[in-house]
Protein backbone atom coordinates (compact mmCIF):
# COMPACT_ATOMS: atom_id res chain seq x y z
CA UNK A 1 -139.50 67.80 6.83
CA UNK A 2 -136.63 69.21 8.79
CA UNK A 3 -134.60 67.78 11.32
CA UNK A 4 -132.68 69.56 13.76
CA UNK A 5 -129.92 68.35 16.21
CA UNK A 6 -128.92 70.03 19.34
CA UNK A 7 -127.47 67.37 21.45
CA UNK A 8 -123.64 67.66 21.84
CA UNK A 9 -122.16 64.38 19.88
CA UNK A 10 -118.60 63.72 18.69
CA UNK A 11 -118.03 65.66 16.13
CA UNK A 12 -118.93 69.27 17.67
CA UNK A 13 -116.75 67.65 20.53
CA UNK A 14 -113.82 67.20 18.52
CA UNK A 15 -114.23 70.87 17.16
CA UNK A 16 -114.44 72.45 20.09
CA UNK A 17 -110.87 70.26 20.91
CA UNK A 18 -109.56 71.77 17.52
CA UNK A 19 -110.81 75.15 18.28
CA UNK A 20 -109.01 74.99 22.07
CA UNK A 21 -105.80 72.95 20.83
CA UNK A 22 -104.37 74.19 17.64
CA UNK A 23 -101.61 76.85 16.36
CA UNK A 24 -100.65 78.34 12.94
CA UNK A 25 -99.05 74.29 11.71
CA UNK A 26 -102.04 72.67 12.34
CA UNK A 27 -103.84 70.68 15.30
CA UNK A 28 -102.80 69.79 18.48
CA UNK A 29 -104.24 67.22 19.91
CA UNK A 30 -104.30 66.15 23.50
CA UNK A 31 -102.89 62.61 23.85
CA UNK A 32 -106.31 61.10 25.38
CA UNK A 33 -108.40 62.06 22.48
CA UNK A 34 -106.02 61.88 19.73
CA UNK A 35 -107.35 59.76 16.71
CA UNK A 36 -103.63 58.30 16.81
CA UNK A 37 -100.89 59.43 19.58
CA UNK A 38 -97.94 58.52 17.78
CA UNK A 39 -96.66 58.84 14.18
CA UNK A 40 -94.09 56.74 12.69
CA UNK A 41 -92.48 58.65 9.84
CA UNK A 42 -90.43 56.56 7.54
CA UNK A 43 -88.05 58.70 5.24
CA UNK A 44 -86.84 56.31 3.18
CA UNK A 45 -89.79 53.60 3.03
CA UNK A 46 -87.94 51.89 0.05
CA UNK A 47 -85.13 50.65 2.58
CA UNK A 48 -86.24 47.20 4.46
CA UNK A 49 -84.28 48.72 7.66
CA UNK A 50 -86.35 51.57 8.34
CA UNK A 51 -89.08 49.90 7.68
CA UNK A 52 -88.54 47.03 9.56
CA UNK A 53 -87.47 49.24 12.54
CA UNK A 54 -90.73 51.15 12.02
CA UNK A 55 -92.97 48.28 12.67
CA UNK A 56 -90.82 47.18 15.65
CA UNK A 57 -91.01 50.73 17.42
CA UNK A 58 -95.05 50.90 16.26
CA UNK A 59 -95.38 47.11 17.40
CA UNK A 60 -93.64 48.70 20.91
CA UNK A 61 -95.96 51.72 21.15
CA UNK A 62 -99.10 49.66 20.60
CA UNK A 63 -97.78 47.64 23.18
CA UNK A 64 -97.44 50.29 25.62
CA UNK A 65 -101.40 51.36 24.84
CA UNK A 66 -100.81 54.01 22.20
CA UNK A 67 -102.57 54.13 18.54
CA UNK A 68 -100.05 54.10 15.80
CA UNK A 69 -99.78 55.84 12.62
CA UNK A 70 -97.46 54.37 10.15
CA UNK A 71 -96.63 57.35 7.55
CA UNK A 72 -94.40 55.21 4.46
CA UNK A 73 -95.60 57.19 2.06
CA UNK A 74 -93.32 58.75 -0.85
CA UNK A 75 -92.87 61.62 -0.69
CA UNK A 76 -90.00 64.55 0.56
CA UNK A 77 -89.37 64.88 4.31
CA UNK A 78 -90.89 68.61 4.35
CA UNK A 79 -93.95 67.56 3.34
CA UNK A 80 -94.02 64.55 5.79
CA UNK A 81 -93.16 66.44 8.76
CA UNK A 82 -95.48 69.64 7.42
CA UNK A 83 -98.39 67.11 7.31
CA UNK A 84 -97.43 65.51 10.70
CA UNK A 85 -97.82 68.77 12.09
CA UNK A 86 -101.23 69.69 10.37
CA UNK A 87 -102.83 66.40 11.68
CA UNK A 88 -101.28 66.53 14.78
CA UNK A 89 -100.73 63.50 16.35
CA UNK A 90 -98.63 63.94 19.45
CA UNK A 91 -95.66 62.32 19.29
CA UNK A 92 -93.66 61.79 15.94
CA UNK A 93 -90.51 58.92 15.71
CA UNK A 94 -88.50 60.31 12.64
CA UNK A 95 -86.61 56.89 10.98
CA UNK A 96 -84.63 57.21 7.48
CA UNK A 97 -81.25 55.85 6.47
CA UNK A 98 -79.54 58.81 6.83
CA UNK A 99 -80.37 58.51 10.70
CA UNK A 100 -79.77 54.98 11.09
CA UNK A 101 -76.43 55.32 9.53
CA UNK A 102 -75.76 57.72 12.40
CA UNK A 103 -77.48 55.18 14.34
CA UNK A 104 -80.04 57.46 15.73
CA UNK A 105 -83.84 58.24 15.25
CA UNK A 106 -85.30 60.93 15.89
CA UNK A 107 -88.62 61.78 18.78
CA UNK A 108 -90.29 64.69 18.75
CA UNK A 109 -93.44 66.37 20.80
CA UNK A 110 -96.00 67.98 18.68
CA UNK A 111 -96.14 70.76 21.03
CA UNK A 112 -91.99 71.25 21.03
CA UNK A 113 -89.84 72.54 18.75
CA UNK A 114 -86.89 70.55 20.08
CA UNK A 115 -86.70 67.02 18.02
CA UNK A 116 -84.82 64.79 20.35
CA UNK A 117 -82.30 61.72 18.73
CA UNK A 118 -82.47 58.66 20.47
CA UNK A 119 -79.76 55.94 19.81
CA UNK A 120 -81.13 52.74 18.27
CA UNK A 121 -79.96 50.94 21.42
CA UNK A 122 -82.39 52.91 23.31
CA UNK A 123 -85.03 53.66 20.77
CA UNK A 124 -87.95 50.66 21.60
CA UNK A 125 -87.48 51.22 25.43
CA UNK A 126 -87.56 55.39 25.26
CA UNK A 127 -90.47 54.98 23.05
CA UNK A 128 -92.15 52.81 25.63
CA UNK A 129 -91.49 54.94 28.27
CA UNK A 130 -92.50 58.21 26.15
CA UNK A 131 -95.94 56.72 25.51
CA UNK A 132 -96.23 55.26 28.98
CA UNK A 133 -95.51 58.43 30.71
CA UNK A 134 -98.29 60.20 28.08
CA UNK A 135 -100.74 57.16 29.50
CA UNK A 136 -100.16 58.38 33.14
CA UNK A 137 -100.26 62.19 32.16
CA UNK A 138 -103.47 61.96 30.57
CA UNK A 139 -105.25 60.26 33.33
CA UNK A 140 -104.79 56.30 32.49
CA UNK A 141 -104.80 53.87 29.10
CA UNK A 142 -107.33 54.15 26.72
C-alpha cells in the first residue's frame, strides 16, 4: 500500500522559508519562525566569566521572549561563527576573554555584515532592547 501526502505541513513550510530566506553562508531565517532567534557564542567556554555572562545575557533574552541558543562548544572561532551563519539564527552575541578584557561583546545581525561591540555596562539592556524591537518587527511575541 502507498500513501501519499499533499497537505502543506511544517516541514515543506519551513523549506519553502529556506528556499525564500537564504544566501551563499547558509540560512536566514526570519525572526518569527526561527527555531532559535538568538545565539550566544562563547569563545572561550573554559573561562567561568564568559560563561557566566553568557547565561546572564541568554537568561535576559529569554526574558525579553526570544529562544536562546547557547553555542560553548570547543572549537576555533571560524568555525563557530561559519556554523552560526549556516544555521542562521538571527541575532548572534559574540563573548570570549579577549572581548571582555576590552570590556566589550560583540552583536551582530545575521543579515549584516557589520558586528556591532557593545560595552558590558550596556550589554543585558541592548540585548533586551535588540530582541524586543525584533518582537515588535515581526508582528508580536511568540
Amino acid at each position: 500500500m502507498v500513501m501519499g501526502c499533499y497537505g502543506i505541513g511544517i516541514s515543506r513550510t519551513m523549506q519553502a522559508v529556506i528556499e525564500q530566506s537564504h544566501d551563499n553562508d547558509g540560512i536566514i531565517w526570519p525572526w518569527n519562525c526561527a527555531p532559535f532567534q538568538v545565539l550566544v557564542c562563547v569563545l572561550d567556554p573554559q573561562l567561568a566569566e564568559t560563561m557566566d555572562l553568557a547565561r546572564k545575557l541568554a537568561a535576559a533574552a529569554e526574558g525579553a521572549g526570544a529562544e536562546v541558543l547557547i553555542d560553548d562548544r570547543v572549537e576555533r572561532p571560524g568555525v563557530k561563527f561559519k556554523d552560526a551563519d549556516l544555521i542562521g539564527i538571527p541575532l548572534r552575541l559574540t563573548i570570549g576573554g579577549k572581548g571582555l578584557k576590552e570590556g566589550v561583546i560583540e552583536l551582530k545581525w545575521r543579515t549584516q555584515k557589520d558586528v556591532a561591540k557593545i560595552p558590558l555596562a550596556e550589554a543585558e539592556a541592548r540585548v533586551v532592547a535588540a530582541v524586543e524591537d525584533a518582537n515588535v518587527k515581526a508582528g508580536g511575541t511568540r
